[in-house]
N, C-alpha and C. Protein backbone atom coordinates (compact mmCIF):
# COMPACT_ATOMS: atom_id res chain seq x y z
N UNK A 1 0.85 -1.18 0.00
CA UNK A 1 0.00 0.00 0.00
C UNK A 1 0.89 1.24 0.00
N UNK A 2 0.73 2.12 -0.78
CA UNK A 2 1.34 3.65 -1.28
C UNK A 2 0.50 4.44 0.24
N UNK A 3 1.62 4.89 0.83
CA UNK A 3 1.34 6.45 1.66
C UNK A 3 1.83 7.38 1.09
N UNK A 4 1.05 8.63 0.83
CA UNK A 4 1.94 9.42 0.47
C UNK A 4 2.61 10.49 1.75
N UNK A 5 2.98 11.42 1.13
CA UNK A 5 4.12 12.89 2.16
C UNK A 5 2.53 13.33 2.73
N UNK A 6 1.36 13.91 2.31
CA UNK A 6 0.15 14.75 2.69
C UNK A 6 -0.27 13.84 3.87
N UNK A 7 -0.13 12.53 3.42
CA UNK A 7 -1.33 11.41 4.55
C UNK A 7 -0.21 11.52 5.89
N UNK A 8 1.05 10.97 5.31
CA UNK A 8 1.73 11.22 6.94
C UNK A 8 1.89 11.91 7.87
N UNK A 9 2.31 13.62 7.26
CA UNK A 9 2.06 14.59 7.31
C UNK A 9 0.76 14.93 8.35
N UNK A 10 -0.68 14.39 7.56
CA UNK A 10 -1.85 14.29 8.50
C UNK A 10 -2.10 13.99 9.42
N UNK A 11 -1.48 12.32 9.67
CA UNK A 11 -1.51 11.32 10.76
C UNK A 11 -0.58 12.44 11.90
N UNK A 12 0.68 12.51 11.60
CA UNK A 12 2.02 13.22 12.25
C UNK A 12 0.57 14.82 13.12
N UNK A 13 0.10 15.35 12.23
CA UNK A 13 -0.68 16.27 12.57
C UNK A 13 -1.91 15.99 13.67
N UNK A 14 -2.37 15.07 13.72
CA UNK A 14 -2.91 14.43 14.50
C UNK A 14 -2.94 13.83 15.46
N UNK A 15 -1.70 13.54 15.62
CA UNK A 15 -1.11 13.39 17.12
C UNK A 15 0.09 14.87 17.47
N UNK A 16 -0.03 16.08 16.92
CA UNK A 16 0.16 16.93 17.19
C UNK A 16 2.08 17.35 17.11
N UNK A 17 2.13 16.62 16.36
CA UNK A 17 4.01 16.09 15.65
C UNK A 17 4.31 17.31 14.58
N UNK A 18 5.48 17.90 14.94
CA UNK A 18 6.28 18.37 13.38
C UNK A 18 7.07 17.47 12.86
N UNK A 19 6.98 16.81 11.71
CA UNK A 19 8.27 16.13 11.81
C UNK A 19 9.17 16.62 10.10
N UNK A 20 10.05 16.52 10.10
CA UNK A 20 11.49 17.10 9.34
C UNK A 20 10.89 16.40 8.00
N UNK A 21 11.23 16.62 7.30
CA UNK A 21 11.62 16.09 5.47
C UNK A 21 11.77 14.89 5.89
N UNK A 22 13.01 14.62 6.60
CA UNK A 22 13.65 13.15 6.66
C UNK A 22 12.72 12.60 7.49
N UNK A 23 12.25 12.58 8.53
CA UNK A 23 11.62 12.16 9.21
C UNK A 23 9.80 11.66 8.37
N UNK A 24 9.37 12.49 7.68
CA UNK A 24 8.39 11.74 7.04
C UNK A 24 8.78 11.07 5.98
N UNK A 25 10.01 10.97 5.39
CA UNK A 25 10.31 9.94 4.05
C UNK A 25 10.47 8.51 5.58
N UNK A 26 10.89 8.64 6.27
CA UNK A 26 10.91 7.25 7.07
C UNK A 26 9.86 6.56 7.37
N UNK A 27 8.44 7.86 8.25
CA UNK A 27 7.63 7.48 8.77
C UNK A 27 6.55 6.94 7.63
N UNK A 28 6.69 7.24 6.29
CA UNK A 28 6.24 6.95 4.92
C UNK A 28 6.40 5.36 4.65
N UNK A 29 7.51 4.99 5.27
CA UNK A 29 7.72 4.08 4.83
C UNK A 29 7.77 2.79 5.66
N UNK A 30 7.92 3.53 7.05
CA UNK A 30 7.46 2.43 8.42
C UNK A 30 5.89 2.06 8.48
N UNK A 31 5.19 3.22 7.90
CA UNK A 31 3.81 3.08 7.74
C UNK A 31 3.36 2.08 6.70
N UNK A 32 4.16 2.08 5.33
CA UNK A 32 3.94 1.26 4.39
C UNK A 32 4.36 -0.02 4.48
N UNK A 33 4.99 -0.30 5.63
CA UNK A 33 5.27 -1.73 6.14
C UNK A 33 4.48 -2.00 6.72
N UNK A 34 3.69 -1.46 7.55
CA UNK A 34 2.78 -1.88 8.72
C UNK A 34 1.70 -2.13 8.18
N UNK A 35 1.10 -1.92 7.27
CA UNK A 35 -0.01 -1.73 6.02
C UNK A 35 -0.41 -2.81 5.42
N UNK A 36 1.04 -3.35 5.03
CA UNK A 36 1.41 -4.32 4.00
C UNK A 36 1.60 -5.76 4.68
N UNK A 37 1.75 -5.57 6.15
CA UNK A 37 1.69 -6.70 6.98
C UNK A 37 0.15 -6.98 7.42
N UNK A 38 -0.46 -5.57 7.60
CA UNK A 38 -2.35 -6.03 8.15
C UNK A 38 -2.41 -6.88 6.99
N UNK A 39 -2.28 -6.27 5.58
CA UNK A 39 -2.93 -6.76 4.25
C UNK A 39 -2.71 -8.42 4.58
N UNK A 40 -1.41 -8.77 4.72
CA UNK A 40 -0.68 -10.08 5.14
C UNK A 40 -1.57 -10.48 6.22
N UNK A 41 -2.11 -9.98 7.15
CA UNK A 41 -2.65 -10.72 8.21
C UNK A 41 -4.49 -10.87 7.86
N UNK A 42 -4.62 -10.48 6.74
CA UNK A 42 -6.33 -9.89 6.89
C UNK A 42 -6.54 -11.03 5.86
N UNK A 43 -5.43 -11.75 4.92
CA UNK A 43 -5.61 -13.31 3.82
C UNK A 43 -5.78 -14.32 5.39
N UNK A 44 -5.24 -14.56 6.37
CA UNK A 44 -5.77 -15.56 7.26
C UNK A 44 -7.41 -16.11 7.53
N UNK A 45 -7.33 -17.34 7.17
CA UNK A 45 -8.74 -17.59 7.17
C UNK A 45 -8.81 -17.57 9.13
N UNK A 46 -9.85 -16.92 9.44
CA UNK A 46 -10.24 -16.71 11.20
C UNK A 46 -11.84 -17.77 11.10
N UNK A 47 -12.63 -17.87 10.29
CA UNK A 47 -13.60 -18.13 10.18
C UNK A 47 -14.06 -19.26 11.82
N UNK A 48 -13.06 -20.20 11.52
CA UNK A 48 -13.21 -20.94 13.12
C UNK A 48 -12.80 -20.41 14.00
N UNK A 49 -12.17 -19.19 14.19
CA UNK A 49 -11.89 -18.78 15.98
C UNK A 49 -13.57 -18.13 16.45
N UNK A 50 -13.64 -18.58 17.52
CA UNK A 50 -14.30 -18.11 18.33
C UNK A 50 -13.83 -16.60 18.44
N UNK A 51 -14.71 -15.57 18.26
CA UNK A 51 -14.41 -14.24 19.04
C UNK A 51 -14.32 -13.98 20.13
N UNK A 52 -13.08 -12.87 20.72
CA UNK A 52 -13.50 -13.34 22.32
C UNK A 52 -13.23 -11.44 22.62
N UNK A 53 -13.31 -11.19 23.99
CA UNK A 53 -13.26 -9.84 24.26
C UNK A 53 -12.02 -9.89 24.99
N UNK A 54 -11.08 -10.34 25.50
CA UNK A 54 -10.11 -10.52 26.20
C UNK A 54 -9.29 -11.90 25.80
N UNK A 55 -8.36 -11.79 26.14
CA UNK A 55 -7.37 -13.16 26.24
C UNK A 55 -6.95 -13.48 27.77
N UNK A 56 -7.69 -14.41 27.85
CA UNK A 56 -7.40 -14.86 29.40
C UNK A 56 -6.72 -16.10 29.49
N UNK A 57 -5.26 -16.74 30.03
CA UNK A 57 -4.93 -17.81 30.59
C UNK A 57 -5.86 -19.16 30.85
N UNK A 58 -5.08 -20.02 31.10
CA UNK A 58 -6.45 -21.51 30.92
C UNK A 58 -6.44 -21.06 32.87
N UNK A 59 -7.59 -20.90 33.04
CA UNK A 59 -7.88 -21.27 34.73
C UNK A 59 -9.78 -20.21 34.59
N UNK A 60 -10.22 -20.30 35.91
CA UNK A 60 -11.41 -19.59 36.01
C UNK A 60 -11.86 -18.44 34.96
N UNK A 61 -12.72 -17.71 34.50
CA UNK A 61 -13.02 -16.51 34.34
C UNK A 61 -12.38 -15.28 35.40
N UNK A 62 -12.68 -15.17 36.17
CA UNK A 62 -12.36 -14.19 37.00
C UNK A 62 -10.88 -14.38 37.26
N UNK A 63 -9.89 -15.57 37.12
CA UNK A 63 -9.02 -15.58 37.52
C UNK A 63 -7.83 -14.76 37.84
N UNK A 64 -7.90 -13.58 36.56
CA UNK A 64 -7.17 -12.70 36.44
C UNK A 64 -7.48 -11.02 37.21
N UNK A 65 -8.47 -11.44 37.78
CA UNK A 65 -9.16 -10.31 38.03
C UNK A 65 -9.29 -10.20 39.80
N UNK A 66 -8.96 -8.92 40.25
CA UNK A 66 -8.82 -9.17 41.96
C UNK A 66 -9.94 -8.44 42.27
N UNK A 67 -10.94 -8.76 43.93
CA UNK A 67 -11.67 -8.01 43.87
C UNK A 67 -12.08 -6.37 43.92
N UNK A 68 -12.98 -6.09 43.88
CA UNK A 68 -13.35 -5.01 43.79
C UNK A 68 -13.76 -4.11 45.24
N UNK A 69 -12.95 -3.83 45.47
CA UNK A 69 -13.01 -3.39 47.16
C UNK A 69 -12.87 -1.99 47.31
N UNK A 70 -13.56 -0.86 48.47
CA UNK A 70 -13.76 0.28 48.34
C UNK A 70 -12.58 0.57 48.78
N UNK A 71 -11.74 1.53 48.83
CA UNK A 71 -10.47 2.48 49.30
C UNK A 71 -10.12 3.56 49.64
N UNK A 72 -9.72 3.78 50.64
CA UNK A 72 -9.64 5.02 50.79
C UNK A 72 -8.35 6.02 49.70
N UNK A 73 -8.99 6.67 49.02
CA UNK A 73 -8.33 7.87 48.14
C UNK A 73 -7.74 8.84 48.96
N UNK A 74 -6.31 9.02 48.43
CA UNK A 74 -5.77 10.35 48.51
C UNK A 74 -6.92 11.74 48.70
N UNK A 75 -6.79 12.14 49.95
CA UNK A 75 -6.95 13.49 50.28
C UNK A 75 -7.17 14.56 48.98
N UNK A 76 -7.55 15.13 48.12
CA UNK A 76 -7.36 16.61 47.56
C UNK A 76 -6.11 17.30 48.02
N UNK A 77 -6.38 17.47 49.39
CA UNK A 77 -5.43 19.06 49.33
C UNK A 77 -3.60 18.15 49.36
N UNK A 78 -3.81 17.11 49.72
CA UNK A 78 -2.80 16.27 50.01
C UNK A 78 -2.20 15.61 48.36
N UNK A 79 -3.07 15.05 47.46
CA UNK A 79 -2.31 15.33 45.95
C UNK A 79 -2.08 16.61 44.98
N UNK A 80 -2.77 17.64 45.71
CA UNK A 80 -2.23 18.81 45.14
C UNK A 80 -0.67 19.68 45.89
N UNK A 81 -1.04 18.99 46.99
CA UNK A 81 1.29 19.18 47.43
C UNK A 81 2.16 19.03 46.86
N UNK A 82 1.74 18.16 45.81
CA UNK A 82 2.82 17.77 45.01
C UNK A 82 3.06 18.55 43.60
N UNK A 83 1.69 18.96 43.14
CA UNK A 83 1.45 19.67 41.98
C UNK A 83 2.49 21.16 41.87
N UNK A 84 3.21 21.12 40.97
CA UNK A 84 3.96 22.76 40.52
C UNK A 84 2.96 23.77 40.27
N UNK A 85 1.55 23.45 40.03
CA UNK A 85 0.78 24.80 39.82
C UNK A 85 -0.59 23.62 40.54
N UNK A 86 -1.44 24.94 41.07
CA UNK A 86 -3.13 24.34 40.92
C UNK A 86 -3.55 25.51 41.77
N UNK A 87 -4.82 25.37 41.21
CA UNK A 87 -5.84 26.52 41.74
C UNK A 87 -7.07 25.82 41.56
N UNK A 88 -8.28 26.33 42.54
CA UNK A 88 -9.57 25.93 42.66
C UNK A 88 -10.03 24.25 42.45
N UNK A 89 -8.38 23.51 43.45
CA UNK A 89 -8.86 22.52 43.57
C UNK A 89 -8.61 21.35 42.15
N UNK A 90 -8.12 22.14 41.38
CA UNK A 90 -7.65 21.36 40.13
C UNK A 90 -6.36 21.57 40.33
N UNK A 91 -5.03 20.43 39.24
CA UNK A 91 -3.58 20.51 38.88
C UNK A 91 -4.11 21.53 38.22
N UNK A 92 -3.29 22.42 37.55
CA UNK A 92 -3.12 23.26 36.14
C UNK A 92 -1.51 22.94 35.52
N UNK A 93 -2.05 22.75 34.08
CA UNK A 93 -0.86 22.33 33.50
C UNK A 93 -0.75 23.16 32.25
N UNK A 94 0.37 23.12 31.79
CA UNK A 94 0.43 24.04 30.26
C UNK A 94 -0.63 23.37 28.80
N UNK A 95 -0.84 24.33 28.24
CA UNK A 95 -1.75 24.14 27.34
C UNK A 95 -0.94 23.54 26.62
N UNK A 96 -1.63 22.69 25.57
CA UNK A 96 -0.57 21.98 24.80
C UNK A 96 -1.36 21.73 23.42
N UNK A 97 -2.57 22.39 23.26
CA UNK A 97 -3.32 21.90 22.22
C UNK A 97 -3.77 23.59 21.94
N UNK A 98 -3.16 24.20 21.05
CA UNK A 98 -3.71 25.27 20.35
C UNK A 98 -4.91 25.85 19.57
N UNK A 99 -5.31 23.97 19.08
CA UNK A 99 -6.48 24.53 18.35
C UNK A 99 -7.80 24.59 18.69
């Protein structure tokens, strides 16, 4: 499968990336491997697997799973001690999304 410079470019834009000349002739082409391997994985006949929502080990259902027990949480004013900025009870952190 062909990526071009615009689509990577996009993707790169979308997770909020500049990246260099060189850097999208690579990511062009790490992408066009990864592509070309789904394509490779999507000819497997699956028809007999069972679908499942998890992959769990051979033992119980729940096995992997511990219970669900109430806890006492960190204080407020006591995880904001640690925070470099906060006001009204929130962290405040630098903006990082312009648009």
């Amino acid at each position: 499968m062909n990526i071009t410079e615009k689509e990577v470019r996009y993707i790169a834009d979308l997770a909020n990336l500049r990246l260099s000349d060189e850097e999208v002739d690579k990511y062009r082409g790490d992408l066009e491997e990864i592509l070309t391997y789904v394509d490779k994985l999507n000819e497997i006949d699956t028809s007999e697997v069972e679908p499942m929502a998890q992959v769990i080990y051979a033992g119980s259902e729940t096995s992997t799973l511990r219970d669900d027990v109430n806890r006492p949480s960190f204080d407020p004013e006591v995880a904001l001690r640690s925070a470099p900025k906060s006001g009204a009870g929130q962290f405040k952190v630098p903006r990082v999304i312009e648009r």
